[in-house]
Protein backbone atom coordinates (compact mmCIF):
# COMPACT_ATOMS: atom_id res chain seq x y z
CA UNK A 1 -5.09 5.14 19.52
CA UNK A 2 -5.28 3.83 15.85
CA UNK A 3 -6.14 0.42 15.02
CA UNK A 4 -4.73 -1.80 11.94
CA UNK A 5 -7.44 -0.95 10.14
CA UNK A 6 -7.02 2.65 10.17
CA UNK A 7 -3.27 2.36 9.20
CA UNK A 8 -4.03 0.26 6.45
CA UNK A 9 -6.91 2.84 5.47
CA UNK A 10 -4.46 5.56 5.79
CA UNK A 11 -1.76 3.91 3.63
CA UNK A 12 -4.51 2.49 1.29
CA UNK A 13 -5.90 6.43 0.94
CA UNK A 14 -2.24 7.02 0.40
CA UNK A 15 -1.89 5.26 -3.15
CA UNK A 16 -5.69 6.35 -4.13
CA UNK A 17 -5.33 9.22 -4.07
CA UNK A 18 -2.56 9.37 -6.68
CA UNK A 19 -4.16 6.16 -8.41
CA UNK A 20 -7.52 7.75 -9.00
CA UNK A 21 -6.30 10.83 -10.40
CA UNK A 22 -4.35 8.80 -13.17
CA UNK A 23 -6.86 6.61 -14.30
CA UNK A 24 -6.30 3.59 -11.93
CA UNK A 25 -9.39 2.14 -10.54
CA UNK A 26 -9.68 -0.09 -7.14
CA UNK A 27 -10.87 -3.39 -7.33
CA UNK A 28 -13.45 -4.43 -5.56
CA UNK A 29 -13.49 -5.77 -2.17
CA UNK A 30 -9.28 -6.19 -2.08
CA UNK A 31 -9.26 -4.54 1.01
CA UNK A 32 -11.30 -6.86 3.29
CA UNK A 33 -9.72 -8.56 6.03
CA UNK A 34 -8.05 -12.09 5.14
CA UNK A 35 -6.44 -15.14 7.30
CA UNK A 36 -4.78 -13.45 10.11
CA UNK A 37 -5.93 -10.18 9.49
CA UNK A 38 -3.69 -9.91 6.13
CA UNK A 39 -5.28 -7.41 3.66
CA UNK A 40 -4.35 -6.42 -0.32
CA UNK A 41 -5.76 -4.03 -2.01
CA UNK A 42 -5.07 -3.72 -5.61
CA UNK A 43 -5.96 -0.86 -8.81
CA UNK A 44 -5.71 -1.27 -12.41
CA UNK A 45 -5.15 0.87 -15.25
CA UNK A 46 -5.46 -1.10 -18.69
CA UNK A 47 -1.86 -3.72 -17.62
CA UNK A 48 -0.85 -1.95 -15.01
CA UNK A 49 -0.95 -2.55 -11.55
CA UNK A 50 -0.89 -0.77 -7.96
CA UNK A 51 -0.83 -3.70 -5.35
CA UNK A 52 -0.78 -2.63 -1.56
CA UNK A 53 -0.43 -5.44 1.33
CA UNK A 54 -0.24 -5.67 5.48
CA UNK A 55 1.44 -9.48 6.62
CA UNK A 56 0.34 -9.32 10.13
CA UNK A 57 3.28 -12.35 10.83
CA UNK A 58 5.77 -10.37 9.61
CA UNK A 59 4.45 -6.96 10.35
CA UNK A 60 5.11 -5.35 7.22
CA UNK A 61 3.57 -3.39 4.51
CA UNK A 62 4.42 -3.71 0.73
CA UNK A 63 3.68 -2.13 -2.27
CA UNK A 64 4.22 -3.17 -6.01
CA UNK A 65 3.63 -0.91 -9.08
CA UNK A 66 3.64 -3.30 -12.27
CA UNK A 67 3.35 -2.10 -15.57
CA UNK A 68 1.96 -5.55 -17.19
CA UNK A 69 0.59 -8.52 -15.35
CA UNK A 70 3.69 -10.93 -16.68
CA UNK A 71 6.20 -8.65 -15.77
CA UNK A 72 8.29 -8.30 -12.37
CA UNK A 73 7.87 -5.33 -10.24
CA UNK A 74 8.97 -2.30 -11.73
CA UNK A 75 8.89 -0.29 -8.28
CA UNK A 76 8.28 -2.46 -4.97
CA UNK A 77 8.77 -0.64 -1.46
CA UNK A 78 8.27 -2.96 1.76
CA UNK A 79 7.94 -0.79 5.23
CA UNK A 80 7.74 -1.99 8.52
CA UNK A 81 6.61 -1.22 11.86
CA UNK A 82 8.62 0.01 15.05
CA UNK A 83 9.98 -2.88 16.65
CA UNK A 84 7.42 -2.17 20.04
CA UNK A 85 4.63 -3.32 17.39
CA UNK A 86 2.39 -5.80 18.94
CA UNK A 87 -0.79 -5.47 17.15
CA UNK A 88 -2.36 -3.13 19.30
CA UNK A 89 -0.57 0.00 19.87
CA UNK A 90 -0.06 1.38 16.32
CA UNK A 91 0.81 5.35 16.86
CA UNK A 92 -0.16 8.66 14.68
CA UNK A 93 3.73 8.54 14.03
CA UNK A 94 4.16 5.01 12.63
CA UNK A 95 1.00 6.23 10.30
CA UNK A 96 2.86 9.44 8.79
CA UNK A 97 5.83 7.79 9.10
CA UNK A 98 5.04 4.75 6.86
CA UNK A 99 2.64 7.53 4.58
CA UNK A 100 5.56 9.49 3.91
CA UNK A 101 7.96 6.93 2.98
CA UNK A 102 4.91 5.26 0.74
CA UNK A 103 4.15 8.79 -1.15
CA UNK A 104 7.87 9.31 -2.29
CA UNK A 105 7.89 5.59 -3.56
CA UNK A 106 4.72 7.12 -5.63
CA UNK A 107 6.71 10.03 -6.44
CA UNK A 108 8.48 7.62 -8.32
CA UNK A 109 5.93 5.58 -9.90
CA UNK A 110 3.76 8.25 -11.06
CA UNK A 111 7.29 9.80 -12.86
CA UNK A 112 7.85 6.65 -14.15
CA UNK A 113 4.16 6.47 -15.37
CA UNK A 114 4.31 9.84 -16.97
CA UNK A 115 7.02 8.51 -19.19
């Protein structure tokens, strides 16, 4: 059974995948555990920023595309786990399910980005 780790890893692989391939770079060490097992990880291209978070209270994931550091969001999805969630029994589904709903949110950045 996966762990919160490896969804986090999954969802993390998710946006480098499409990040690396247009210049973004990861900063390092985002993606290391925090209080109560919260965890960020974050790339940069020149102003612009990819920022990915877990909040283990709330038992969500969020992402943020910003194309300067003063501005608002330009893109922000938030996804959240199946109600059963407890911590412990994170599923292969609620993996593709949150990756799939994460890549078409980065369908949208990177058209936005091509712009």
């Amino acid at each position: 059974m996966p762990t919160l780790d490896d969804l986090f890893a999954a969802l993390a692989g998710t946006v480098r995948a499409g990040a690396s391939a247009r210049g973004f770079e990861e900063r390092p060490g985002t993606a290391e555990p925090g209080p109560f097992g919260a965890r960020t990880a974050r790339w940069r291209r020149a102003t612009a920023e990819l920022a990915l978070a877990w909040d283990p209270r709330e038992q969500w994931v969020s992402f943020e595309f910003r194309p300067a550091p003063e501005r608002p969001p330009a893109i922000e999805w938030t996804g959240t786990l199946s109600d059963r969630y407890t911590g412990r029994d994170v599923t292969e589904a609620d993996i593709r399910d949150l990756q799939g709903d994460l890549q078409r949110i980065l369908d949208a950045v990177w058209a936005r980005d091509a712009r």
